[in-house]
PDB file of N, CA and C in Angstrom:
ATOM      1  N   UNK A   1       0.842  -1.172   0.000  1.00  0.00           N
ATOM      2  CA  UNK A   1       0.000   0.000   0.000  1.00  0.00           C
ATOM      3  C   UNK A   1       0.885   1.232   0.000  1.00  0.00           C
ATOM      4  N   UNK A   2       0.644   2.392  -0.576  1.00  0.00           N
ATOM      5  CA  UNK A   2       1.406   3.335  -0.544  1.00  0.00           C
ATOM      6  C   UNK A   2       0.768   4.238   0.159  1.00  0.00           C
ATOM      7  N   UNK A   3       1.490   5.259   0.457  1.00  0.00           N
ATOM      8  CA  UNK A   3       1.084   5.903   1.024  1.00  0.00           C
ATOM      9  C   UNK A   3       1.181   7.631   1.068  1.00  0.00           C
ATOM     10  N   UNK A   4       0.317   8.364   0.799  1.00  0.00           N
ATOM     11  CA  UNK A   4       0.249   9.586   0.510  1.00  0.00           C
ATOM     12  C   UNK A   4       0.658  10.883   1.366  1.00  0.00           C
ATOM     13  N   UNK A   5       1.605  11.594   0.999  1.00  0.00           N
ATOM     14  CA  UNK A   5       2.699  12.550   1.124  1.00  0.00           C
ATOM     15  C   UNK A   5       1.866  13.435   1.491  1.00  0.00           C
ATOM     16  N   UNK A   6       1.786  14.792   2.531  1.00  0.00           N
ATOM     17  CA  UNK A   6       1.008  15.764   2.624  1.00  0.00           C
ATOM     18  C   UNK A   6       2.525  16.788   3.125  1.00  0.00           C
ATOM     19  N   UNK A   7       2.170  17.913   2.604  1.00  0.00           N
ATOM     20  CA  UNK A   7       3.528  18.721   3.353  1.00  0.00           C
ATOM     21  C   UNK A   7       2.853  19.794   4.699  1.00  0.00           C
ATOM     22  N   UNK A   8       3.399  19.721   5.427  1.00  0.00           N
ATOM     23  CA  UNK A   8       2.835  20.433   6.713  1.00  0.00           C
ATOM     24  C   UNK A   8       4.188  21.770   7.119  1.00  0.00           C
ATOM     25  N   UNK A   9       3.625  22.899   7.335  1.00  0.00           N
ATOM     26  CA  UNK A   9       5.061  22.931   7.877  1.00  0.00           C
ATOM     27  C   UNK A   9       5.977  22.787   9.419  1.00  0.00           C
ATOM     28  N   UNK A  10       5.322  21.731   9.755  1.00  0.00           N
ATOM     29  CA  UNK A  10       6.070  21.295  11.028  1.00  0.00           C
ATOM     30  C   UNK A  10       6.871  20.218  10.346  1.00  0.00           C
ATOM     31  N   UNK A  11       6.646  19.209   9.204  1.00  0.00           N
ATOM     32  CA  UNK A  11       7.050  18.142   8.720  1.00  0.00           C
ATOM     33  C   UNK A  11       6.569  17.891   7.618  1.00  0.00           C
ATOM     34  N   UNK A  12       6.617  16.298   7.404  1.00  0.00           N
ATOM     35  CA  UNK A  12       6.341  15.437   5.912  1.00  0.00           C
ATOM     36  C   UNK A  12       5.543  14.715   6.904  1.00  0.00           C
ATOM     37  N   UNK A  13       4.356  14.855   6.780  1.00  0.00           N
ATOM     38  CA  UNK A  13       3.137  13.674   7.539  1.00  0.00           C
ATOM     39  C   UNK A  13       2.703  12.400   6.137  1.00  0.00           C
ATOM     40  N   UNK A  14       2.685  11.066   6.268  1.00  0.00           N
ATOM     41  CA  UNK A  14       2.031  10.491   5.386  1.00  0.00           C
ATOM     42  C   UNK A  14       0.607  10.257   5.992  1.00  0.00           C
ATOM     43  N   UNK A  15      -0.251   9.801   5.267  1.00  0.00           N
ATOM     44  CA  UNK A  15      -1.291   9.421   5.723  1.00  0.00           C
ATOM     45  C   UNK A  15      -1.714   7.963   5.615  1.00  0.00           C
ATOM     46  N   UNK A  16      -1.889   7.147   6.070  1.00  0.00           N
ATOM     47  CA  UNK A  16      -1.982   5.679   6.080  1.00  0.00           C
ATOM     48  C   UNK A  16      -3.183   5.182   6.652  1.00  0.00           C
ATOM     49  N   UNK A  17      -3.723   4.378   6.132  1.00  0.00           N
ATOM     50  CA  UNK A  17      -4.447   3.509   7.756  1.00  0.00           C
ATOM     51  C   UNK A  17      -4.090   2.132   7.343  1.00  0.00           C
ATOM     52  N   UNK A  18      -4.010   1.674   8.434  1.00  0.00           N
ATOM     53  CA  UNK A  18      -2.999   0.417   9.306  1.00  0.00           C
ATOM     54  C   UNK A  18      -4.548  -0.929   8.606  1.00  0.00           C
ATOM     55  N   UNK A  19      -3.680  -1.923   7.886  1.00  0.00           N
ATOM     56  CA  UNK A  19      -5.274  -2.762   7.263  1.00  0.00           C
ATOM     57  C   UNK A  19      -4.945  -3.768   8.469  1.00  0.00           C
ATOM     58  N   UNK A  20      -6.307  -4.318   8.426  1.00  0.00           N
ATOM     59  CA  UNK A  20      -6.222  -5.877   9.683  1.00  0.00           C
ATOM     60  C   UNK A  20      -5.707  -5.291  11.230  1.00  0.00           C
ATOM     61  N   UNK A  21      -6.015  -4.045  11.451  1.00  0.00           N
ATOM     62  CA  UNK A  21      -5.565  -3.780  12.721  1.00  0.00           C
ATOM     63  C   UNK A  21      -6.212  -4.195  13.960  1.00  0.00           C
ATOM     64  N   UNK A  22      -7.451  -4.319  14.058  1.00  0.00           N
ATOM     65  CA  UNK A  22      -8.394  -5.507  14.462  1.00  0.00           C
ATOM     66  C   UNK A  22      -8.036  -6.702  14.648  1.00  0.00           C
ATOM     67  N   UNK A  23      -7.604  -7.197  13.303  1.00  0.00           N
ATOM     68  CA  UNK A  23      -6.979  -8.996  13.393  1.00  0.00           C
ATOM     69  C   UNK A  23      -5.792  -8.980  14.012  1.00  0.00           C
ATOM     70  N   UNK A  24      -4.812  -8.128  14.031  1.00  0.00           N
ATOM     71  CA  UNK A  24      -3.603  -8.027  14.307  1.00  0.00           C
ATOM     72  C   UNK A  24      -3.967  -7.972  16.094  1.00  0.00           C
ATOM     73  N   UNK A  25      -4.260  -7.679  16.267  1.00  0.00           N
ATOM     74  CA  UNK A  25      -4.694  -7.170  18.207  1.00  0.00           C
ATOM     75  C   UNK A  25      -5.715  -8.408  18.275  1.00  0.00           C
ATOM     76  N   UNK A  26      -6.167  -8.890  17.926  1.00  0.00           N
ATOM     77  CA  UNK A  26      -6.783 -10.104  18.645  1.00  0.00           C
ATOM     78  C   UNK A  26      -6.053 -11.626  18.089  1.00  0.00           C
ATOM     79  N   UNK A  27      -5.346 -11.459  16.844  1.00  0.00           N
ATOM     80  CA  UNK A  27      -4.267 -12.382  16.966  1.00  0.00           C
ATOM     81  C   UNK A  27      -3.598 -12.171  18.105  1.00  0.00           C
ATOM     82  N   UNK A  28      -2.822 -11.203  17.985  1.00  0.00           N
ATOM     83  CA  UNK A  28      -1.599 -10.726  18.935  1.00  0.00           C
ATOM     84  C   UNK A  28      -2.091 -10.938  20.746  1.00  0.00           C
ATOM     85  N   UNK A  29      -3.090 -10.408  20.792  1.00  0.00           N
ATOM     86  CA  UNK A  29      -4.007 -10.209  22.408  1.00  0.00           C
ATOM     87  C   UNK A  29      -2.806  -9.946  23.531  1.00  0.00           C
ATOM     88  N   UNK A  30      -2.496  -8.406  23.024  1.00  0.00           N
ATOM     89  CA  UNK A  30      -1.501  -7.778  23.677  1.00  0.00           C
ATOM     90  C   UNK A  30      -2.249  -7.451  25.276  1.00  0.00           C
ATOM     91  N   UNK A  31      -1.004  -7.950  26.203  1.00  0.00           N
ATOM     92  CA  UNK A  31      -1.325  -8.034  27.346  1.00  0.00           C
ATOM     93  C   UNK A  31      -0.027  -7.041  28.247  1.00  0.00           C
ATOM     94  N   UNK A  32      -0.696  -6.836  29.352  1.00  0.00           N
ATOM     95  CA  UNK A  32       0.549  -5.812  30.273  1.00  0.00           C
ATOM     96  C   UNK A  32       1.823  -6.330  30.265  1.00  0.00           C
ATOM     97  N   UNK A  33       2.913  -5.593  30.280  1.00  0.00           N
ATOM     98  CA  UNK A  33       4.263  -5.875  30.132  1.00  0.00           C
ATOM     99  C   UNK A  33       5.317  -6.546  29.509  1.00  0.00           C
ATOM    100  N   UNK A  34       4.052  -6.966  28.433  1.00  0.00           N
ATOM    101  CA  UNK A  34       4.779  -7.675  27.359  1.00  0.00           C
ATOM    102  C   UNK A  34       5.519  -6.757  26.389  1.00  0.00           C
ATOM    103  N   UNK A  35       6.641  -7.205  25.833  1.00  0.00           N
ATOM    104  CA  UNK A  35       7.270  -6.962  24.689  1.00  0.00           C
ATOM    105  C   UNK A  35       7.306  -7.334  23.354  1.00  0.00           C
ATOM    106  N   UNK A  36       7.270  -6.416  22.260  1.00  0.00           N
ATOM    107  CA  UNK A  36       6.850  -6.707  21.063  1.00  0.00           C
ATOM    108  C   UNK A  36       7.710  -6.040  19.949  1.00  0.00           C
ATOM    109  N   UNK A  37       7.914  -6.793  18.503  1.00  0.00           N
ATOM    110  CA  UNK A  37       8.861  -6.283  17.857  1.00  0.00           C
ATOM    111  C   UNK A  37       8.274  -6.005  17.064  1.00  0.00           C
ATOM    112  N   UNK A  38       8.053  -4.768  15.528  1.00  0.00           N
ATOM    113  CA  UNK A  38       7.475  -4.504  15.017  1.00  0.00           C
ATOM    114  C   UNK A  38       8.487  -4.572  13.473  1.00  0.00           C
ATOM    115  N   UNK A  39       8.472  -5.542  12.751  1.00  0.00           N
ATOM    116  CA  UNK A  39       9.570  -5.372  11.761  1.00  0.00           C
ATOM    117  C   UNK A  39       9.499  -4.104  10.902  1.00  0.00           C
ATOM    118  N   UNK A  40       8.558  -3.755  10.448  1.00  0.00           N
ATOM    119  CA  UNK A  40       8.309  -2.827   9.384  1.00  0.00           C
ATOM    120  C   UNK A  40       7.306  -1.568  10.006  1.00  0.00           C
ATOM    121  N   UNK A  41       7.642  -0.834  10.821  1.00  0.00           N
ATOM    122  CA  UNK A  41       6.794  -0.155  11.614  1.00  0.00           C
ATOM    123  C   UNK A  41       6.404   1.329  10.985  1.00  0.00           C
ATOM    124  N   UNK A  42       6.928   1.844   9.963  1.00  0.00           N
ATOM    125  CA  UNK A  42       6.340   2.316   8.731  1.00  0.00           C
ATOM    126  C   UNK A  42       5.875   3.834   9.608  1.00  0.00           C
ATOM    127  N   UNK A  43       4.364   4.436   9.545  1.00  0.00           N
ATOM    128  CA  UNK A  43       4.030   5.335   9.644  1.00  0.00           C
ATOM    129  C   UNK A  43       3.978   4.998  11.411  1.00  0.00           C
ATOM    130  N   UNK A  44       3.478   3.738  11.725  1.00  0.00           N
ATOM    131  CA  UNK A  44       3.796   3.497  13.387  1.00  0.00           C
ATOM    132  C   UNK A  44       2.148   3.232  14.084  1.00  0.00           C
ATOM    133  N   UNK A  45       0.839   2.884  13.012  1.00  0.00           N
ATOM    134  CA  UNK A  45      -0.514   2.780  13.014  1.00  0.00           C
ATOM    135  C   UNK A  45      -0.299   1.506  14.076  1.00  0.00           C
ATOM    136  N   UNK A  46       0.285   0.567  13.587  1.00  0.00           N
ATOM    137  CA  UNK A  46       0.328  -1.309  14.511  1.00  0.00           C
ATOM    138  C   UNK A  46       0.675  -1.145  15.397  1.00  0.00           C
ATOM    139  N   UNK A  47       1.899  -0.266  15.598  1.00  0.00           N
ATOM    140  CA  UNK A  47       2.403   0.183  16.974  1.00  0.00           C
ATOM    141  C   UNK A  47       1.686   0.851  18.011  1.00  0.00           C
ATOM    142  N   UNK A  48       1.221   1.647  17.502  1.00  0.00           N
ATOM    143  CA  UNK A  48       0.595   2.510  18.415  1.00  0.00           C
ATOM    144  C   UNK A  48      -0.797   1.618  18.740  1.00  0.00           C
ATOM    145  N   UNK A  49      -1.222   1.109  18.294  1.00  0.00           N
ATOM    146  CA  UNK A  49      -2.372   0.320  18.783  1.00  0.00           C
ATOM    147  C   UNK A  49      -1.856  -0.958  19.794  1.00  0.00           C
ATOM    148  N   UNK A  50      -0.947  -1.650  19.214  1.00  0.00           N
ATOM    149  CA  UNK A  50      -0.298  -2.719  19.577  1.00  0.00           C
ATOM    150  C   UNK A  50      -0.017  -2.049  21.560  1.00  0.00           C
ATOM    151  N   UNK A  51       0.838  -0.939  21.274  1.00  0.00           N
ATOM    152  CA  UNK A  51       1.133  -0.509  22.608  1.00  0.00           C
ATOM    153  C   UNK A  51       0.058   0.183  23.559  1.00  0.00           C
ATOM    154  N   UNK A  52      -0.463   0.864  23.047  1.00  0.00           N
ATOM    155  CA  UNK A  52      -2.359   1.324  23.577  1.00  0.00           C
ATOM    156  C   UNK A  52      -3.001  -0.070  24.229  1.00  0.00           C
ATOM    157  N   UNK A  53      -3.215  -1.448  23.766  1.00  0.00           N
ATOM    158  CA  UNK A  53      -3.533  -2.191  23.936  1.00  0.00           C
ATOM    159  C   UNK A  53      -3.047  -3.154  25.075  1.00  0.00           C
ATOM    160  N   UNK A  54      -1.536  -2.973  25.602  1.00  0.00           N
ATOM    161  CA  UNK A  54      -0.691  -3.551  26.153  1.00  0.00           C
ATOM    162  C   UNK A  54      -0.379  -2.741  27.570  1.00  0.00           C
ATOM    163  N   UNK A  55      -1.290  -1.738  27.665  1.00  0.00           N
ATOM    164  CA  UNK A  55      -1.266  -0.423  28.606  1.00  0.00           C
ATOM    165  C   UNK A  55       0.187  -0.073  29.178  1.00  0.00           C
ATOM    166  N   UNK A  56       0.329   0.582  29.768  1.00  0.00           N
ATOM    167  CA  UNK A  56       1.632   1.490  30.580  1.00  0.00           C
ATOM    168  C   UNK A  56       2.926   0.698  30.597  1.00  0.00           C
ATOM    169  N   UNK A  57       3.298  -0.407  30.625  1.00  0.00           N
ATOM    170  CA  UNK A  57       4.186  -1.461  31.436  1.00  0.00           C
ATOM    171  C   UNK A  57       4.534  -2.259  29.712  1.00  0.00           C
ATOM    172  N   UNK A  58       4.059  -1.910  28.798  1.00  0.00           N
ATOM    173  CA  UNK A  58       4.207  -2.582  27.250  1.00  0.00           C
ATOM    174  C   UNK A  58       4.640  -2.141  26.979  1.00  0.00           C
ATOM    175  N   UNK A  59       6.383  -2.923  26.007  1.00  0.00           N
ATOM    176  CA  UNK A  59       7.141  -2.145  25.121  1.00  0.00           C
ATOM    177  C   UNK A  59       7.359  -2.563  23.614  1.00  0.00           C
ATOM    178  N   UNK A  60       8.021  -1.807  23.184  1.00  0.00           N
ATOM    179  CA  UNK A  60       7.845  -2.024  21.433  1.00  0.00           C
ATOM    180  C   UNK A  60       9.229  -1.867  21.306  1.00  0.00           C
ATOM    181  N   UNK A  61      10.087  -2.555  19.810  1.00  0.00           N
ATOM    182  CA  UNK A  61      11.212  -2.203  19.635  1.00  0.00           C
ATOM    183  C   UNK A  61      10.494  -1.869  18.184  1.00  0.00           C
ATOM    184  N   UNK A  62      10.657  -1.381  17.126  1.00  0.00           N
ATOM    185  CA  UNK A  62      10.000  -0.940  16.051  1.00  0.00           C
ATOM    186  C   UNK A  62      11.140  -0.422  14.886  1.00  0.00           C
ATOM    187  N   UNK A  63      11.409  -1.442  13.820  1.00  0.00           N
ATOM    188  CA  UNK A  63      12.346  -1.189  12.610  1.00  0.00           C
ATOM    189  C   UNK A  63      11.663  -1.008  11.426  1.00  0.00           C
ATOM    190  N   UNK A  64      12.399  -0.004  10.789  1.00  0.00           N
ATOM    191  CA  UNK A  64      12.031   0.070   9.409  1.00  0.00           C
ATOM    192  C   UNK A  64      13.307   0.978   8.524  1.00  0.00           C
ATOM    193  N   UNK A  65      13.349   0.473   7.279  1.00  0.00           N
ATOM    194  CA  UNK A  65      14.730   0.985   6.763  1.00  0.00           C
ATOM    195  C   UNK A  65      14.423   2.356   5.741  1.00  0.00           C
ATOM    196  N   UNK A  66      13.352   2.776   6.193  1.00  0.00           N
ATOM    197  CA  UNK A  66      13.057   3.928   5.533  1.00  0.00           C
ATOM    198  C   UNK A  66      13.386   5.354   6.472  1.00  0.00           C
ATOM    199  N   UNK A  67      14.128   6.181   6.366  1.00  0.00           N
ATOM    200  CA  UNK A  67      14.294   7.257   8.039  1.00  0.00           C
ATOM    201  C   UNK A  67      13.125   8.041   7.671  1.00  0.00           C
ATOM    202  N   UNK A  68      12.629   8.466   6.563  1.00  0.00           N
ATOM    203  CA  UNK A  68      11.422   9.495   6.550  1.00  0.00           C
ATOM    204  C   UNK A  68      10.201   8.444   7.736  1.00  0.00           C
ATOM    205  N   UNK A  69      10.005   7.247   7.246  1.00  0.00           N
ATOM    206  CA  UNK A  69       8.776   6.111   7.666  1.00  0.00           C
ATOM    207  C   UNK A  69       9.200   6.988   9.259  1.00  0.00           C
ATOM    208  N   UNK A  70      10.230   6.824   9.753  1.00  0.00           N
ATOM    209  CA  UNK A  70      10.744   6.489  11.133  1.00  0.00           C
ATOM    210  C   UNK A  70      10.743   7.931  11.548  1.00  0.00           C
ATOM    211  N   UNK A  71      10.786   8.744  11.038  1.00  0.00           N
ATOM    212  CA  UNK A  71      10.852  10.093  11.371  1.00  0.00           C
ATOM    213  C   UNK A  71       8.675  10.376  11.674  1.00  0.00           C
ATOM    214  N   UNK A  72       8.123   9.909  10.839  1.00  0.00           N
ATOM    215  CA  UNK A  72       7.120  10.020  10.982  1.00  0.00           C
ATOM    216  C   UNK A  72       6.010   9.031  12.100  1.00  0.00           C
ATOM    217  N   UNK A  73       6.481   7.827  12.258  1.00  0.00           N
ATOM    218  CA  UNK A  73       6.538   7.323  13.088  1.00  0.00           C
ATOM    219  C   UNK A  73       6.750   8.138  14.654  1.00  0.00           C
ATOM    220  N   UNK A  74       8.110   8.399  14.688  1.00  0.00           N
ATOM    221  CA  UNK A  74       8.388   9.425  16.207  1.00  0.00           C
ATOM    222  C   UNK A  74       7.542  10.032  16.388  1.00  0.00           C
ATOM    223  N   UNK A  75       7.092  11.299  15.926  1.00  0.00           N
ATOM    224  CA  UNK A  75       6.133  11.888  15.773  1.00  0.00           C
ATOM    225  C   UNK A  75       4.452  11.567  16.578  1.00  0.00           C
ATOM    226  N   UNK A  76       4.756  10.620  15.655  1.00  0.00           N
ATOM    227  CA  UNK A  76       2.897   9.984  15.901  1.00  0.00           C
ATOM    228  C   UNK A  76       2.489   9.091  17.036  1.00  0.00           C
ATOM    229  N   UNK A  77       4.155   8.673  17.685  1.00  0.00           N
ATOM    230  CA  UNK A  77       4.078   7.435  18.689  1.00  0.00           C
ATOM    231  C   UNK A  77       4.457   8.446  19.915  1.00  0.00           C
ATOM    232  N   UNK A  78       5.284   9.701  20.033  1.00  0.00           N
ATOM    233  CA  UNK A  78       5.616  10.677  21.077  1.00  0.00           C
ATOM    234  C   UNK A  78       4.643  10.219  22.140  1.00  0.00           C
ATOM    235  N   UNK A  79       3.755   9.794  22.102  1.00  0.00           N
ATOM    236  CA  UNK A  79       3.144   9.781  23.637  1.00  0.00           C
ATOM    237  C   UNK A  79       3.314   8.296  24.437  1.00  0.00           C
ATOM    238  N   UNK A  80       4.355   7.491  23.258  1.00  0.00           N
ATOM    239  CA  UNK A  80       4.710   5.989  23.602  1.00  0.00           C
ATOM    240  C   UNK A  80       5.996   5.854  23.660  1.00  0.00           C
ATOM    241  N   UNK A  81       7.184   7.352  23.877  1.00  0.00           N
ATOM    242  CA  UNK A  81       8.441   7.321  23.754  1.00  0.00           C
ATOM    243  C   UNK A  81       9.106   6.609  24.683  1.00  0.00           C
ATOM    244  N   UNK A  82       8.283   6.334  25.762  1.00  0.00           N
ATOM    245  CA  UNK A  82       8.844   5.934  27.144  1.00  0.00           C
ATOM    246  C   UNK A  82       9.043   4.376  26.977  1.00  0.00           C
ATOM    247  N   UNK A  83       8.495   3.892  26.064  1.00  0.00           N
ATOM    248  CA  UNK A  83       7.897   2.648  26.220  1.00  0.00           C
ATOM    249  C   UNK A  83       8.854   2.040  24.458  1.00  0.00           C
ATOM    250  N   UNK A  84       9.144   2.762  23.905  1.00  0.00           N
ATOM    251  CA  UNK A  84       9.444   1.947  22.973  1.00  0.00           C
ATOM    252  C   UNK A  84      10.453   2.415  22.755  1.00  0.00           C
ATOM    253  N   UNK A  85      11.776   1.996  21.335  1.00  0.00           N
ATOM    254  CA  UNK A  85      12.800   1.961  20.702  1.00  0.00           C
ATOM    255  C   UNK A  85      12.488   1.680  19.243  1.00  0.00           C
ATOM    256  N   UNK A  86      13.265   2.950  18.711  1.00  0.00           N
ATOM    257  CA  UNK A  86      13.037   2.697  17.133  1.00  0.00           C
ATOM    258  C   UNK A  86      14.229   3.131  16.133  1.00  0.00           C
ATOM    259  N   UNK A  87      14.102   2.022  15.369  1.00  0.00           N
ATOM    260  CA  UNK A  87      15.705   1.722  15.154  1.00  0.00           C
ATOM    261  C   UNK A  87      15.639   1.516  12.852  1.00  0.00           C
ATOM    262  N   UNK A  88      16.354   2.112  12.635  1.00  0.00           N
ATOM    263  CA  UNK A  88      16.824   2.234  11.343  1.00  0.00           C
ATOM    264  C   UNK A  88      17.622   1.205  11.287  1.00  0.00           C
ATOM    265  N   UNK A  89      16.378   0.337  10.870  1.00  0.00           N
ATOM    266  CA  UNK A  89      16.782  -1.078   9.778  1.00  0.00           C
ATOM    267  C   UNK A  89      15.953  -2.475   9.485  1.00  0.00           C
ATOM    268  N   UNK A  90      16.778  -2.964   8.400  1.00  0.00           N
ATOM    269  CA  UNK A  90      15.829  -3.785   7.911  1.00  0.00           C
ATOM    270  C   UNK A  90      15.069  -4.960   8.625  1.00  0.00           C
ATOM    271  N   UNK A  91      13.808  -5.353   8.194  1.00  0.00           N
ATOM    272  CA  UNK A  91      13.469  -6.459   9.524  1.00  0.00           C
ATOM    273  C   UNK A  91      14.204  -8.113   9.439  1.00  0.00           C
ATOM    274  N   UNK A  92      15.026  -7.545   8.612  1.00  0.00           N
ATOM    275  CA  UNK A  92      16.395  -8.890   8.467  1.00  0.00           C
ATOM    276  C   UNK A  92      16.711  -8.951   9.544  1.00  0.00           C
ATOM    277  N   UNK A  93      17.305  -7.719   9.985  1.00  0.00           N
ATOM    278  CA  UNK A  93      18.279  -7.492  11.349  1.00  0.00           C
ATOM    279  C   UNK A  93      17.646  -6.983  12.837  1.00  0.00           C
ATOM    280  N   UNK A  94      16.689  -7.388  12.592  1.00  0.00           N
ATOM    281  CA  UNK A  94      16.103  -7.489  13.771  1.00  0.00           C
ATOM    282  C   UNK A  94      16.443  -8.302  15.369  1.00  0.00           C
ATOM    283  N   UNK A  95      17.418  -9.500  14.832  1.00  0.00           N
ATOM    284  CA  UNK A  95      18.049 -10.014  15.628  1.00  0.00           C
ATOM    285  C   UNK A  95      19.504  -9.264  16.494  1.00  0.00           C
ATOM    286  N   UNK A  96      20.142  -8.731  15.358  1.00  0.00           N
ATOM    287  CA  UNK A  96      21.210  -7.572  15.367  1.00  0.00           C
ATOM    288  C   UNK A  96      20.903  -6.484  16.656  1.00  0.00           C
ATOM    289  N   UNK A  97      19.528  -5.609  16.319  1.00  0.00           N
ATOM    290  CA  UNK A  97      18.823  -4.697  16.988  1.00  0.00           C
ATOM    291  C   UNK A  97      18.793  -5.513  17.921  1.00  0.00           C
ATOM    292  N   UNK A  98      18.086  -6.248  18.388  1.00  0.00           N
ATOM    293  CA  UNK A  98      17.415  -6.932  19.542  1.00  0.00           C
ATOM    294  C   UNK A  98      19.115  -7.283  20.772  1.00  0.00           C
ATOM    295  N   UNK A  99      20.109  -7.885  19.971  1.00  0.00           N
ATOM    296  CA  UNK A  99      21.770  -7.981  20.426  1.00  0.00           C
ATOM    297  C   UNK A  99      21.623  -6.607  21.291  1.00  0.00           C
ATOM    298  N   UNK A 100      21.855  -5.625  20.588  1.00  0.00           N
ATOM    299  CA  UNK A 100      22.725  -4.410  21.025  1.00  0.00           C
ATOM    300  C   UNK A 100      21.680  -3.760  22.300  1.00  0.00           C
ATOM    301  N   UNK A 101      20.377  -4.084  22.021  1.00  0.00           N
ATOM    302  CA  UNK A 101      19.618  -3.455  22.895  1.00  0.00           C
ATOM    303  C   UNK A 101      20.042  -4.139  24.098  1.00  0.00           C
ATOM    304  N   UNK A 102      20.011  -5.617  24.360  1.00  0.00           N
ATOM    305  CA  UNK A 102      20.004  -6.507  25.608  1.00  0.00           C
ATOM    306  C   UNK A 102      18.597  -7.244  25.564  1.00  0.00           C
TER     307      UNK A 102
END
């Protein structure tokens, strides 16, 4: 899905909506203090639900090899900064990320 460019002048906002986000949260049935990896975390829609869902004590590590995706992402997740890590790169190396963090 692509996703459409708007220019703001605080930033580059895309606009997205997140498909199966429903299925994804009741597959997933994010619970308190669990941890979760997000390979492709893009505009940051899965995330932010994923972690909303997982309340206060839920964390996210969240990759994507795009820095605009990830720049826009920050942004949109700021009220989940406490709680997550987001990292420039591919969801190859997700294992890599996951190393260096601990």
């Amino acid at each position: 899905m692509e996703a459409t460019p708007l220019m703001t002048p605080a930033s580059l906002i895309y606009r997205h909506v997140s498909v199966m986000q429903d299925e994804v949260l009741r597959y997933l049935r994010p619970k308190s203090g669990e941890t979760f990896l997000d390979g492709t975390v893009g505009s940051g829609g899965h995330t932010a639900a994923i972690l909303d869902a997982c309340g206060p004590r839920g964390r996210m590590l969240g990759l994507d090899r795009d820095e605009r995706a990830l720049a826009v992402a920050r942004q949109r997740l700021d009220a989940f900064v406490d709680r997550m890590v987001l990292v420039h790169a591919n969801f190859s190396q997700a294992g890599e990320a996951l190393a260096r963090l601990g």
